[in-house]
PDB file of N, CA and C in Angstrom:
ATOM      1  N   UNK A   1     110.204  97.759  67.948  1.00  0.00           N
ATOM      2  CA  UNK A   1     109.952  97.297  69.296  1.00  0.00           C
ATOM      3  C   UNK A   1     109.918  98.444  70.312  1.00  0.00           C
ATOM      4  N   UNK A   2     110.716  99.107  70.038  1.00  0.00           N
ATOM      5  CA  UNK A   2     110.704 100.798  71.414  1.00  0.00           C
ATOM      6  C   UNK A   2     109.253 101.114  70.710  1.00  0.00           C
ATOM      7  N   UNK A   3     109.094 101.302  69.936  1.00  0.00           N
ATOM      8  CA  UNK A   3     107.764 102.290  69.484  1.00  0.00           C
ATOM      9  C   UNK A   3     106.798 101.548  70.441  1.00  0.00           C
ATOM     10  N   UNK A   4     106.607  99.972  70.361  1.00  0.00           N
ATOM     11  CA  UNK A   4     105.642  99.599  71.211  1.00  0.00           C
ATOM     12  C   UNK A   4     105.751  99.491  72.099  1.00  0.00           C
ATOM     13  N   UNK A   5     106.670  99.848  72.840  1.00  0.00           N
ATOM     14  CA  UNK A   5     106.905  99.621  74.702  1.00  0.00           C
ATOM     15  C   UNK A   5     106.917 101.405  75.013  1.00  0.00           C
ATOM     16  N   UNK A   6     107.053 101.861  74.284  1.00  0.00           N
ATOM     17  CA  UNK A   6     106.385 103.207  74.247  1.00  0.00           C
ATOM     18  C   UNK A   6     104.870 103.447  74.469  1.00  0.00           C
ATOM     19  N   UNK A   7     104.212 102.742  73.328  1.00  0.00           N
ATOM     20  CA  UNK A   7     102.882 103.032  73.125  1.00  0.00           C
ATOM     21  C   UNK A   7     102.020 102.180  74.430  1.00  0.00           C
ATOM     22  N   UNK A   8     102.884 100.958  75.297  1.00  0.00           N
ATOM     23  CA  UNK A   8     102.360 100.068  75.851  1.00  0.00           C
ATOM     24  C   UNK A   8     102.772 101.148  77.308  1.00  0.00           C
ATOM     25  N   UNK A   9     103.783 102.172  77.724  1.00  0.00           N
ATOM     26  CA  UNK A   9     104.343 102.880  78.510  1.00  0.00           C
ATOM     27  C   UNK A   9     102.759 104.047  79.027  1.00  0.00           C
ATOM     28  N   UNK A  10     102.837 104.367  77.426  1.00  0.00           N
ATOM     29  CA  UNK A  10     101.897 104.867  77.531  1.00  0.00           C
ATOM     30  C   UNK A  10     100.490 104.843  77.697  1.00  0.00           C
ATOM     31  N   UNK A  11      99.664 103.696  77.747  1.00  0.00           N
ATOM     32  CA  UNK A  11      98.476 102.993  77.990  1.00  0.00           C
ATOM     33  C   UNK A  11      98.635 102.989  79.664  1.00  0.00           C
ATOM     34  N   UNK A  12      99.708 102.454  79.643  1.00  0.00           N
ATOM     35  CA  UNK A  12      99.697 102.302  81.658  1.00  0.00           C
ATOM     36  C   UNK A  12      99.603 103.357  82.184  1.00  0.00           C
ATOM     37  N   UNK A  13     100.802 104.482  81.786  1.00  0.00           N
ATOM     38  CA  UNK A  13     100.339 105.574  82.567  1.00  0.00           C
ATOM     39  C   UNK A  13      99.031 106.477  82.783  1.00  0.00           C
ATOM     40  N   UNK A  14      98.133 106.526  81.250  1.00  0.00           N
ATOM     41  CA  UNK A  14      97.001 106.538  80.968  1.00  0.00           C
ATOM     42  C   UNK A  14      96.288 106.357  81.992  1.00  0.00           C
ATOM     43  N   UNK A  15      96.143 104.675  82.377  1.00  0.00           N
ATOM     44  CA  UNK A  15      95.429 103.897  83.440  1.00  0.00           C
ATOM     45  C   UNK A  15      95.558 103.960  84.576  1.00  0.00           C
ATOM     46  N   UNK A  16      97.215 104.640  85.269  1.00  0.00           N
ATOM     47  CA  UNK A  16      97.145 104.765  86.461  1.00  0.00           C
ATOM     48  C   UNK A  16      96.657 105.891  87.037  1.00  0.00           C
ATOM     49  N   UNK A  17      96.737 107.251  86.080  1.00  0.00           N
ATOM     50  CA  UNK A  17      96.056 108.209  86.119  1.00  0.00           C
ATOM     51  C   UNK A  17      94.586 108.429  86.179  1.00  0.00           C
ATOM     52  N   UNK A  18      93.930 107.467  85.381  1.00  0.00           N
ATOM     53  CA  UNK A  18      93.066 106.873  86.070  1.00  0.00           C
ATOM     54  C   UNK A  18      92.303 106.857  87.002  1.00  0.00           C
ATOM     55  N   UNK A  19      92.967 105.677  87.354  1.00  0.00           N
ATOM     56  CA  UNK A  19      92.749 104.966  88.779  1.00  0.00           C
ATOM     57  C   UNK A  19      93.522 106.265  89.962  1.00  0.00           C
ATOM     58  N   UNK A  20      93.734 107.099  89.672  1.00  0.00           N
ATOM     59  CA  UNK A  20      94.425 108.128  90.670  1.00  0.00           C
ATOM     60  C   UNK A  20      92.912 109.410  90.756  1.00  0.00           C
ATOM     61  N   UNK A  21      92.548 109.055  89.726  1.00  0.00           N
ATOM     62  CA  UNK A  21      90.886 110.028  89.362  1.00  0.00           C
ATOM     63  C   UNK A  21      90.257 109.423  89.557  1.00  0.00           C
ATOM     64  N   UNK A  22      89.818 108.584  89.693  1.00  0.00           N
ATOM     65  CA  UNK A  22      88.538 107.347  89.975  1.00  0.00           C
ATOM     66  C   UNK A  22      88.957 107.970  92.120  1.00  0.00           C
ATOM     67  N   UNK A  23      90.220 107.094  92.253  1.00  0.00           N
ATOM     68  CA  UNK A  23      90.566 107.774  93.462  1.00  0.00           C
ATOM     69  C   UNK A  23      89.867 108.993  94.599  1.00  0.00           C
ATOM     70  N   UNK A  24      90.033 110.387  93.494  1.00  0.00           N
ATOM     71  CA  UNK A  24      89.598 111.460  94.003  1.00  0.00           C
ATOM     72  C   UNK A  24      88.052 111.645  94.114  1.00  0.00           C
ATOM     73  N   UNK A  25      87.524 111.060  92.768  1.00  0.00           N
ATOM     74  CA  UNK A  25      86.402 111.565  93.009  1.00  0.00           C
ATOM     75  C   UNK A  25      85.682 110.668  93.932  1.00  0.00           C
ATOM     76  N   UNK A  26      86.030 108.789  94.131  1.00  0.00           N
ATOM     77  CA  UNK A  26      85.212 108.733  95.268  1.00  0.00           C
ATOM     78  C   UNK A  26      85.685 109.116  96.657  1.00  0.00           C
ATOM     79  N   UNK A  27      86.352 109.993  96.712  1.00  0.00           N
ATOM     80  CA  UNK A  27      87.011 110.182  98.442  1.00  0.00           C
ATOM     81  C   UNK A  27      85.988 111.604  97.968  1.00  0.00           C
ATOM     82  N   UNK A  28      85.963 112.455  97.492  1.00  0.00           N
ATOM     83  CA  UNK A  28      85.008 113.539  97.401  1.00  0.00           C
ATOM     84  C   UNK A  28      83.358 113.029  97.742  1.00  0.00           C
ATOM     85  N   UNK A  29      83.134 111.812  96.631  1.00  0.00           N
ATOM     86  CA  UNK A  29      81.667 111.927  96.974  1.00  0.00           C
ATOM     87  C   UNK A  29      82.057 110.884  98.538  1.00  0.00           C
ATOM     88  N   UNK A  30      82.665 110.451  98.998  1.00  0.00           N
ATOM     89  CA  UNK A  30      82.326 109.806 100.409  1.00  0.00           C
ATOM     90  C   UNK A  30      82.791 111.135 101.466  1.00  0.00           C
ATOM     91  N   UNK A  31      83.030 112.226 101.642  1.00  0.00           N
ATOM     92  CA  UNK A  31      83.105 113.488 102.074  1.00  0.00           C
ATOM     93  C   UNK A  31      81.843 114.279 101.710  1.00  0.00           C
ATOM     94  N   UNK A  32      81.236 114.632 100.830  1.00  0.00           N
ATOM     95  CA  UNK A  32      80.230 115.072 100.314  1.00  0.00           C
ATOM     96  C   UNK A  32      79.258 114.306  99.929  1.00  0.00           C
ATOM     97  N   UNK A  33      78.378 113.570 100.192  1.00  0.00           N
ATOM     98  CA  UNK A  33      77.543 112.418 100.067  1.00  0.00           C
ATOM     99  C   UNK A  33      76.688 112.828  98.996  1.00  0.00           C
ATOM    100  N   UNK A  34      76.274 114.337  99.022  1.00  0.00           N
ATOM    101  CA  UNK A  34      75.222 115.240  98.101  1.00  0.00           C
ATOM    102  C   UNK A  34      75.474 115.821  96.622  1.00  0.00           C
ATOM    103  N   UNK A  35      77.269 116.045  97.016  1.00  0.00           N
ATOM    104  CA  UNK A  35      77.736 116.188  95.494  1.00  0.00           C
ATOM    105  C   UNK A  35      77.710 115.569  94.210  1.00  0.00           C
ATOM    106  N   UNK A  36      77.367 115.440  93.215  1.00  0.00           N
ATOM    107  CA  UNK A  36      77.275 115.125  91.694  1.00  0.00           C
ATOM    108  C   UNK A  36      78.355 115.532  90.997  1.00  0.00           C
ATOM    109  N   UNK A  37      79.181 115.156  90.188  1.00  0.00           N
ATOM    110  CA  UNK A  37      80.266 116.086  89.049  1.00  0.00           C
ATOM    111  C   UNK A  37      79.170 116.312  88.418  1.00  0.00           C
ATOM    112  N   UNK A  38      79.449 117.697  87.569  1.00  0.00           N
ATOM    113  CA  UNK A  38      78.632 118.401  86.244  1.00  0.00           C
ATOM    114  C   UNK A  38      79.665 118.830  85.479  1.00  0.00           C
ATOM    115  N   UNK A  39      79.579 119.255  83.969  1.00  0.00           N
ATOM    116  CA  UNK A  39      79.991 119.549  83.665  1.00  0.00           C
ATOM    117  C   UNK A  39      81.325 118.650  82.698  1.00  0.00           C
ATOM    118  N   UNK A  40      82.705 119.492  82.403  1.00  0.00           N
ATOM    119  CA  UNK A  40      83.871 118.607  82.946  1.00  0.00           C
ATOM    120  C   UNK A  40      84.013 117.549  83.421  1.00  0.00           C
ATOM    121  N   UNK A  41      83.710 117.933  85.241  1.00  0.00           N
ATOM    122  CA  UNK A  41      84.247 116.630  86.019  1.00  0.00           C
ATOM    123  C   UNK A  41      83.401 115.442  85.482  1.00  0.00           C
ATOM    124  N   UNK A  42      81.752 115.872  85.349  1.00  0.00           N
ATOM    125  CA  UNK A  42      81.164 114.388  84.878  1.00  0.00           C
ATOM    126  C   UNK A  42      81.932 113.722  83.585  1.00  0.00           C
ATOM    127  N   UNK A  43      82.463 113.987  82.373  1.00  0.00           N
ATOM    128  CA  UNK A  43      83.181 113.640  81.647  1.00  0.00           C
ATOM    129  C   UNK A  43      84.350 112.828  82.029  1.00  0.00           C
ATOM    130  N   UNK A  44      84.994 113.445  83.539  1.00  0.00           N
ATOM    131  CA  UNK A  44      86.224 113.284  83.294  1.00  0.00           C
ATOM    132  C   UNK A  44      86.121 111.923  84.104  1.00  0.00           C
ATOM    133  N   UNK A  45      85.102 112.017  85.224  1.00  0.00           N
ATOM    134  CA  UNK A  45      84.480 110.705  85.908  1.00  0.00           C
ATOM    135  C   UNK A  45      83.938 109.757  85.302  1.00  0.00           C
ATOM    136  N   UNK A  46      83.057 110.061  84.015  1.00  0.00           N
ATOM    137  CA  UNK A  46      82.453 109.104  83.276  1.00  0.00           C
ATOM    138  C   UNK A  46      83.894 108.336  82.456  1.00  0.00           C
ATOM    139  N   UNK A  47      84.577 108.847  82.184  1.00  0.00           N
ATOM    140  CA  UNK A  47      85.762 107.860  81.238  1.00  0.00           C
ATOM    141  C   UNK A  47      87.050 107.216  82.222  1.00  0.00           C
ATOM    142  N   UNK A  48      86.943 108.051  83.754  1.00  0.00           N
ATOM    143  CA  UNK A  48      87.707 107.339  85.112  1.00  0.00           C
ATOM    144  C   UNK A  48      87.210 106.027  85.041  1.00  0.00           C
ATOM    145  N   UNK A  49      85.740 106.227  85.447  1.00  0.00           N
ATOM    146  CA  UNK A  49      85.285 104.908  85.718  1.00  0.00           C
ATOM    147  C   UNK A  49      84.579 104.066  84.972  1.00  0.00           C
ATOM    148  N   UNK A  50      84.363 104.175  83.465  1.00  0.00           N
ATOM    149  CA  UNK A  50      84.931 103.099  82.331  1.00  0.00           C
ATOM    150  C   UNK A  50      85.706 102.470  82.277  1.00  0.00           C
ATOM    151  N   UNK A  51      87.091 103.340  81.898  1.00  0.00           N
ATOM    152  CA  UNK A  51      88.350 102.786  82.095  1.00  0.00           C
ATOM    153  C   UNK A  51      88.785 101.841  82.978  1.00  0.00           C
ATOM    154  N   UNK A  52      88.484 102.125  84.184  1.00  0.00           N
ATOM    155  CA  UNK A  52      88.830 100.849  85.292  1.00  0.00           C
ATOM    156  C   UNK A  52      87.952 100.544  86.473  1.00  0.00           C
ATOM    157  N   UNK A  53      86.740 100.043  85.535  1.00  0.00           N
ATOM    158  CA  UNK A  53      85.229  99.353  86.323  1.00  0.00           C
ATOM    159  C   UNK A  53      85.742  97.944  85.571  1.00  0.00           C
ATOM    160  N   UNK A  54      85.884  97.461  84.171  1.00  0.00           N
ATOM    161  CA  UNK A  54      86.133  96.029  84.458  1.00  0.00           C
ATOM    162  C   UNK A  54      87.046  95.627  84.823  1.00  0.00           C
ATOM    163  N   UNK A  55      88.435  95.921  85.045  1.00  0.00           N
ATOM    164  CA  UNK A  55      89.605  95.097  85.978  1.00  0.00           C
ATOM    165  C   UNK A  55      89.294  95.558  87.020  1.00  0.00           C
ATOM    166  N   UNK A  56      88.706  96.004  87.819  1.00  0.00           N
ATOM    167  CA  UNK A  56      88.640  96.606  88.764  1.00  0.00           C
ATOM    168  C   UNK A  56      87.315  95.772  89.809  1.00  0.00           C
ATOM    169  N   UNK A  57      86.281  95.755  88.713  1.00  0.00           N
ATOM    170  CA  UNK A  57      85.403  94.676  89.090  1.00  0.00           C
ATOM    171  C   UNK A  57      85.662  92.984  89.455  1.00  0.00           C
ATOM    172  N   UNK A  58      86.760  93.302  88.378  1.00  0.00           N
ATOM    173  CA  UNK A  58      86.990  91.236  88.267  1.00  0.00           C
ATOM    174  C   UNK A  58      87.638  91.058  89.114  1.00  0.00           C
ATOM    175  N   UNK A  59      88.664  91.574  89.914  1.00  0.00           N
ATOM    176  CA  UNK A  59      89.841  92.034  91.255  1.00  0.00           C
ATOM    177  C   UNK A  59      88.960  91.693  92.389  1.00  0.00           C
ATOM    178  N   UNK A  60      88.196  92.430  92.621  1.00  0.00           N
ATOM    179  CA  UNK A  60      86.897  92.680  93.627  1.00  0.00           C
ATOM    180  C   UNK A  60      86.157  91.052  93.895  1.00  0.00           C
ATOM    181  N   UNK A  61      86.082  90.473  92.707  1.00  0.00           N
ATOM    182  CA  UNK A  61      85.439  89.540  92.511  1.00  0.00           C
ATOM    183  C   UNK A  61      86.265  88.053  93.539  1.00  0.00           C
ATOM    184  N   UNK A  62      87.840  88.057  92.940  1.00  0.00           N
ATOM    185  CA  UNK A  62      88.488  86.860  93.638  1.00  0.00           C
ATOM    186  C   UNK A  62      89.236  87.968  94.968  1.00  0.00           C
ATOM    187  N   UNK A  63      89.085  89.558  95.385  1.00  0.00           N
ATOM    188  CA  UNK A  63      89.394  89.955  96.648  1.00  0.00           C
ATOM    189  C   UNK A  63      88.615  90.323  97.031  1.00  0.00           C
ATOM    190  N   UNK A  64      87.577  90.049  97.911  1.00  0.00           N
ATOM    191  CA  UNK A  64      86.942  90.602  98.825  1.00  0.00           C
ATOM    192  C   UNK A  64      87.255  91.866  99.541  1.00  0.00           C
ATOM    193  N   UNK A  65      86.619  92.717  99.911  1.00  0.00           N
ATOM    194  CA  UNK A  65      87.227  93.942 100.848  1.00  0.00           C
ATOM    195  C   UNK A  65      87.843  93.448 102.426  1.00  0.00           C
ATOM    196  N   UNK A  66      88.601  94.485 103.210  1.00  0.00           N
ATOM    197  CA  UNK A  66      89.301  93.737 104.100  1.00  0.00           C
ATOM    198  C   UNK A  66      88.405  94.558 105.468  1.00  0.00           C
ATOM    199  N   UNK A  67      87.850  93.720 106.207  1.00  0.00           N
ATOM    200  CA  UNK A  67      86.455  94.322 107.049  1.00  0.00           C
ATOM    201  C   UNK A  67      87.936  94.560 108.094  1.00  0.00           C
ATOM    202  N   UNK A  68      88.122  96.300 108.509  1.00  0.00           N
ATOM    203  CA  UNK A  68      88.059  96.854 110.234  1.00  0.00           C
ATOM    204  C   UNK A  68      87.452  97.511 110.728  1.00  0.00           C
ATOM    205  N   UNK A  69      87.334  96.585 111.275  1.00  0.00           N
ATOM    206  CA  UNK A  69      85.923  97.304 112.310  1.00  0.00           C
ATOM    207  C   UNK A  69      84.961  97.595 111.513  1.00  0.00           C
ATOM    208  N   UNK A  70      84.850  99.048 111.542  1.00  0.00           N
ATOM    209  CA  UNK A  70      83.913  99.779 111.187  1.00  0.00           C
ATOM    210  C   UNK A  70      84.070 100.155 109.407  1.00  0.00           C
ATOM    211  N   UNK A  71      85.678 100.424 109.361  1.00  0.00           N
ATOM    212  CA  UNK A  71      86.439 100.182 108.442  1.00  0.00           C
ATOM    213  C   UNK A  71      86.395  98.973 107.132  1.00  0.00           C
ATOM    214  N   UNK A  72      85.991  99.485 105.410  1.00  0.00           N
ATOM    215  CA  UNK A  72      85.997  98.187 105.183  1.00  0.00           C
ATOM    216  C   UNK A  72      88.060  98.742 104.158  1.00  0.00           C
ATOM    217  N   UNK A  73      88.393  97.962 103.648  1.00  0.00           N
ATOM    218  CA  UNK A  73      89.489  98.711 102.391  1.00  0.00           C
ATOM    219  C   UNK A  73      89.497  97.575 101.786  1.00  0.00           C
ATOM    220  N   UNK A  74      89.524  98.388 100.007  1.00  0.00           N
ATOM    221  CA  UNK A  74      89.393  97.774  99.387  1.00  0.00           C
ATOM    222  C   UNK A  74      90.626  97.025  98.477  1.00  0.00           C
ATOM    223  N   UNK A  75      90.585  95.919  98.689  1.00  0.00           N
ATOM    224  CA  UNK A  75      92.492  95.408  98.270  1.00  0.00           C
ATOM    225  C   UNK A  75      92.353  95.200  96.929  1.00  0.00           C
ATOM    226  N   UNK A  76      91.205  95.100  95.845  1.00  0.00           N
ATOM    227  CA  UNK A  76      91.389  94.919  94.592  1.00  0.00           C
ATOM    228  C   UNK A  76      91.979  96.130  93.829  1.00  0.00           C
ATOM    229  N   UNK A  77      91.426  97.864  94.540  1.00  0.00           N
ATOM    230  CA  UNK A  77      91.890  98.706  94.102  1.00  0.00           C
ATOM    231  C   UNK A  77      93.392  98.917  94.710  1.00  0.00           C
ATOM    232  N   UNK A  78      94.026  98.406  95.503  1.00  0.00           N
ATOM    233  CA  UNK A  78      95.316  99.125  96.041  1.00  0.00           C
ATOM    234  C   UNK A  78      96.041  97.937  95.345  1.00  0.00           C
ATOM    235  N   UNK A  79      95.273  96.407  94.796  1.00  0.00           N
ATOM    236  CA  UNK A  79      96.534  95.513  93.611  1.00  0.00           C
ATOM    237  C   UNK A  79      96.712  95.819  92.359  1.00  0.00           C
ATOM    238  N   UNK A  80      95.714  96.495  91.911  1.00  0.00           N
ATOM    239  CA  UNK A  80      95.563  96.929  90.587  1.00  0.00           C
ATOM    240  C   UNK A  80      96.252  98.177  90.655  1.00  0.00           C
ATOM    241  N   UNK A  81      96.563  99.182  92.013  1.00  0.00           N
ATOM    242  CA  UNK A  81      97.248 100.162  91.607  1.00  0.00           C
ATOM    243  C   UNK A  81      98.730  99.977  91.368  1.00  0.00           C
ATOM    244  N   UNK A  82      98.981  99.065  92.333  1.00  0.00           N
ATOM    245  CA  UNK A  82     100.482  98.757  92.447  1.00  0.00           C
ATOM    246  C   UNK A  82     100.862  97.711  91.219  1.00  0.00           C
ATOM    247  N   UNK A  83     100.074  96.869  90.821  1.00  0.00           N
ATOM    248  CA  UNK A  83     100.435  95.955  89.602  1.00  0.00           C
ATOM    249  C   UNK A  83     100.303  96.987  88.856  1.00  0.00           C
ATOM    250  N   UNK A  84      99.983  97.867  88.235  1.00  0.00           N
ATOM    251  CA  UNK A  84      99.801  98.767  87.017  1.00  0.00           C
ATOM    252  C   UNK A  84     101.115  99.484  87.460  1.00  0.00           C
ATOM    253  N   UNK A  85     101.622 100.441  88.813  1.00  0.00           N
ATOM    254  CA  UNK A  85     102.475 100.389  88.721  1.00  0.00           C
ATOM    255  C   UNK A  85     104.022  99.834  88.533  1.00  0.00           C
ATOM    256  N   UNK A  86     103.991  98.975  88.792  1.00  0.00           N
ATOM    257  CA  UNK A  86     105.267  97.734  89.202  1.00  0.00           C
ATOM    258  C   UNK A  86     105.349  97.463  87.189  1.00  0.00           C
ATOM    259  N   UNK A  87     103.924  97.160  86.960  1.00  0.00           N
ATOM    260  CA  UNK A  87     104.043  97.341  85.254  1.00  0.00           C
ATOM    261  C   UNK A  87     104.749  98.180  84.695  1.00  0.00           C
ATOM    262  N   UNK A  88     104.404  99.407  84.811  1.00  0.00           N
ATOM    263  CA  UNK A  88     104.828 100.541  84.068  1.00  0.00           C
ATOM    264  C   UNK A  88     106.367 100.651  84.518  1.00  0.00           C
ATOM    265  N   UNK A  89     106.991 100.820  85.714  1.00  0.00           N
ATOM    266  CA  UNK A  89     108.040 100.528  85.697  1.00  0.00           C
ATOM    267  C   UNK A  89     109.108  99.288  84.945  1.00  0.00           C
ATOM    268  N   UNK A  90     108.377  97.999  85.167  1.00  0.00           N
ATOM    269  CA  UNK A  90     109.269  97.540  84.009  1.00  0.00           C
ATOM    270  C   UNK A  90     109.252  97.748  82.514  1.00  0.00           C
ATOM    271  N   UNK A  91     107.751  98.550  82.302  1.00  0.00           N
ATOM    272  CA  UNK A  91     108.060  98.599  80.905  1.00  0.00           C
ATOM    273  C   UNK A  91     108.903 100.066  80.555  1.00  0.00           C
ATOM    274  N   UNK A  92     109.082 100.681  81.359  1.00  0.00           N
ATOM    275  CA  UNK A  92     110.205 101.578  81.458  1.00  0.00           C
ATOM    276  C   UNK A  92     111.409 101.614  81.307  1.00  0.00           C
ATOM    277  N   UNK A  93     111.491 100.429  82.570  1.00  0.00           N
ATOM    278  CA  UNK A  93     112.922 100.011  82.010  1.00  0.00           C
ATOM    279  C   UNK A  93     113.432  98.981  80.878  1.00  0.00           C
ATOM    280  N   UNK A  94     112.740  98.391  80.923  1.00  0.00           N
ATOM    281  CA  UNK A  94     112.736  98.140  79.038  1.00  0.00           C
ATOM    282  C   UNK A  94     112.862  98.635  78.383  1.00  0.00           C
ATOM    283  N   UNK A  95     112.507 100.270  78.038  1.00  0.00           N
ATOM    284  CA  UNK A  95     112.689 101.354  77.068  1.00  0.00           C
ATOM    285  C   UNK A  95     114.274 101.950  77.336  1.00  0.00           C
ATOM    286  N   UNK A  96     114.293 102.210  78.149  1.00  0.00           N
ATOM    287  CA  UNK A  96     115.469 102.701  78.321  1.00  0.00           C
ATOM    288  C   UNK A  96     116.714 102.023  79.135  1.00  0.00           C
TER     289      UNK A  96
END
């Protein structure tokens, strides 16, 4: 049972890391509108946003974005960050 709340410890953190790279690179391309990753980063972007385009999509789907003003934010990515976290913490403390 530890082995799998290990291996399940480890999938989350995986994912929030993630979603912490998915993160960067779109605050880069919405700063840089012209930039492309090459290289590396395209790799490292292409398996970011695999990884968490379908929960991420389906979130989106029953949350709408939250319109200010001019401003939109997006609440499917800030539930999925915090449920993945709030996850990983209990499966933490489960391990130990």
């Amino acid at each position: 049972m530890p082995v799998l709340l290990a291996l399940l410890h480890l999938v989350l953190f995986c994912f929030l890391v993630a979603l912490l790279v998915r993160l960067v690179f779109s605050w880069v391309q919405g700063y840089a509108p012209r930039w492309r990753p090459s290289g590396a980063a395209l790799v490292l972007a292409e398996g970011a946003y695999t990884v968490t385009d379908p929960p991420l999509s389906a979130l989106r789907r029953v949350l709408p974005p939250l319109n200010l003003g001019a401003v939109s934010l997006d609440l499917g990515f800030l539930v999925l960050a915090l449920g993945t976290s709030l996850l990983l913490g209990v499966v933490q403390s489960a391990i130990f």
